[in-house]
C-alpha atoms as a PDB file:
ATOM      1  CA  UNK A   1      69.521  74.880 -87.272  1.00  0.00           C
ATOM      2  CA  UNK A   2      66.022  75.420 -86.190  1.00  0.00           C
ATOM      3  CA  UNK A   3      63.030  74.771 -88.688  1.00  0.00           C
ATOM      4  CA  UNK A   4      59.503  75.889 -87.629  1.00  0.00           C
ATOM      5  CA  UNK A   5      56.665  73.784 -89.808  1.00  0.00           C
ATOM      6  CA  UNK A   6      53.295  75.633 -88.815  1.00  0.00           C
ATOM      7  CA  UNK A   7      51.546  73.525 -91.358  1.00  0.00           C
ATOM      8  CA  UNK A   8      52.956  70.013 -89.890  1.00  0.00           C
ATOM      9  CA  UNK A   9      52.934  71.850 -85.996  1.00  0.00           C
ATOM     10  CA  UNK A  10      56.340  70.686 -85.791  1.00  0.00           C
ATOM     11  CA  UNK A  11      59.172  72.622 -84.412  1.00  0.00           C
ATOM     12  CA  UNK A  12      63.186  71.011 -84.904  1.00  0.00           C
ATOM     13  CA  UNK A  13      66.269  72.430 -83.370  1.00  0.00           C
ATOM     14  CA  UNK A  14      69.488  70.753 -83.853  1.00  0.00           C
ATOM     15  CA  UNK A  15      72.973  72.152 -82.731  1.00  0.00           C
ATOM     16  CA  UNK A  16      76.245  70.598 -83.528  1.00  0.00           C
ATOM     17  CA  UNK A  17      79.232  70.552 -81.474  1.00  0.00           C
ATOM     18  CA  UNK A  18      81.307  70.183 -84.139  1.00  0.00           C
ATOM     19  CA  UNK A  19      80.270  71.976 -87.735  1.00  0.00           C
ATOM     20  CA  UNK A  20      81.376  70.199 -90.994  1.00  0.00           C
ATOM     21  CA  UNK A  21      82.362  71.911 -93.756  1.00  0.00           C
ATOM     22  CA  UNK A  22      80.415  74.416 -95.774  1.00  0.00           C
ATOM     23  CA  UNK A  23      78.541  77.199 -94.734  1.00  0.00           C
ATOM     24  CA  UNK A  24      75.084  75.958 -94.096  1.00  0.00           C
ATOM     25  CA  UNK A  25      74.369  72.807 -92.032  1.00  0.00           C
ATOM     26  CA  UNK A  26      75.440  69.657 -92.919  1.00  0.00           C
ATOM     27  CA  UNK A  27      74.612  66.293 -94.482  1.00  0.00           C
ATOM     28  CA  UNK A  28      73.461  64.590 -90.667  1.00  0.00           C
ATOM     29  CA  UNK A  29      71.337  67.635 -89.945  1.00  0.00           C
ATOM     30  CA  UNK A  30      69.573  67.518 -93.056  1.00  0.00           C
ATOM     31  CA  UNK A  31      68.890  63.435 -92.215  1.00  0.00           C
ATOM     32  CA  UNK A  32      67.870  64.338 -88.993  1.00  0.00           C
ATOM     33  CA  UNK A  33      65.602  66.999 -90.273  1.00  0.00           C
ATOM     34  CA  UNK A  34      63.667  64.251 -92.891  1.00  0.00           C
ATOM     35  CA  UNK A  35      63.591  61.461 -90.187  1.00  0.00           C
ATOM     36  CA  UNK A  36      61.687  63.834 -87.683  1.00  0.00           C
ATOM     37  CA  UNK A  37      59.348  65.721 -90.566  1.00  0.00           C
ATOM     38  CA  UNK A  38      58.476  61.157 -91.672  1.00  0.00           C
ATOM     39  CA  UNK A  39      58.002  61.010 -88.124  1.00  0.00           C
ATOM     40  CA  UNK A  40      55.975  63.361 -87.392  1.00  0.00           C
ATOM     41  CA  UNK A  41      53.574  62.411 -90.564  1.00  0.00           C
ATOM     42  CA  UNK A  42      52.771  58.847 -89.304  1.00  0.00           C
ATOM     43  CA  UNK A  43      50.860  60.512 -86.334  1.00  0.00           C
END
């Protein structure tokens, strides 16, 4: 999964070793995505 945020200049790639189920990420990806995007708004 990579998200690029020009607005918040903030650039996430994630990659699993092991994909869950479903087609499209998964439920930790999608927590690691929001804990980096409240990160990166306290700077």
């Amino acid at each position: 999964m990579v998200v690029n945020d020009l607005d918040r200049r903030i650039t996430f790639v994630y990659v699993m070793n092991r994909m869950a189920d479903g087609l499209i990420g998964s439920d930790r990806s999608d927590a690691y995505l929001k804990v980096t995007f409240d990160a990166g708004s306290t700077l």
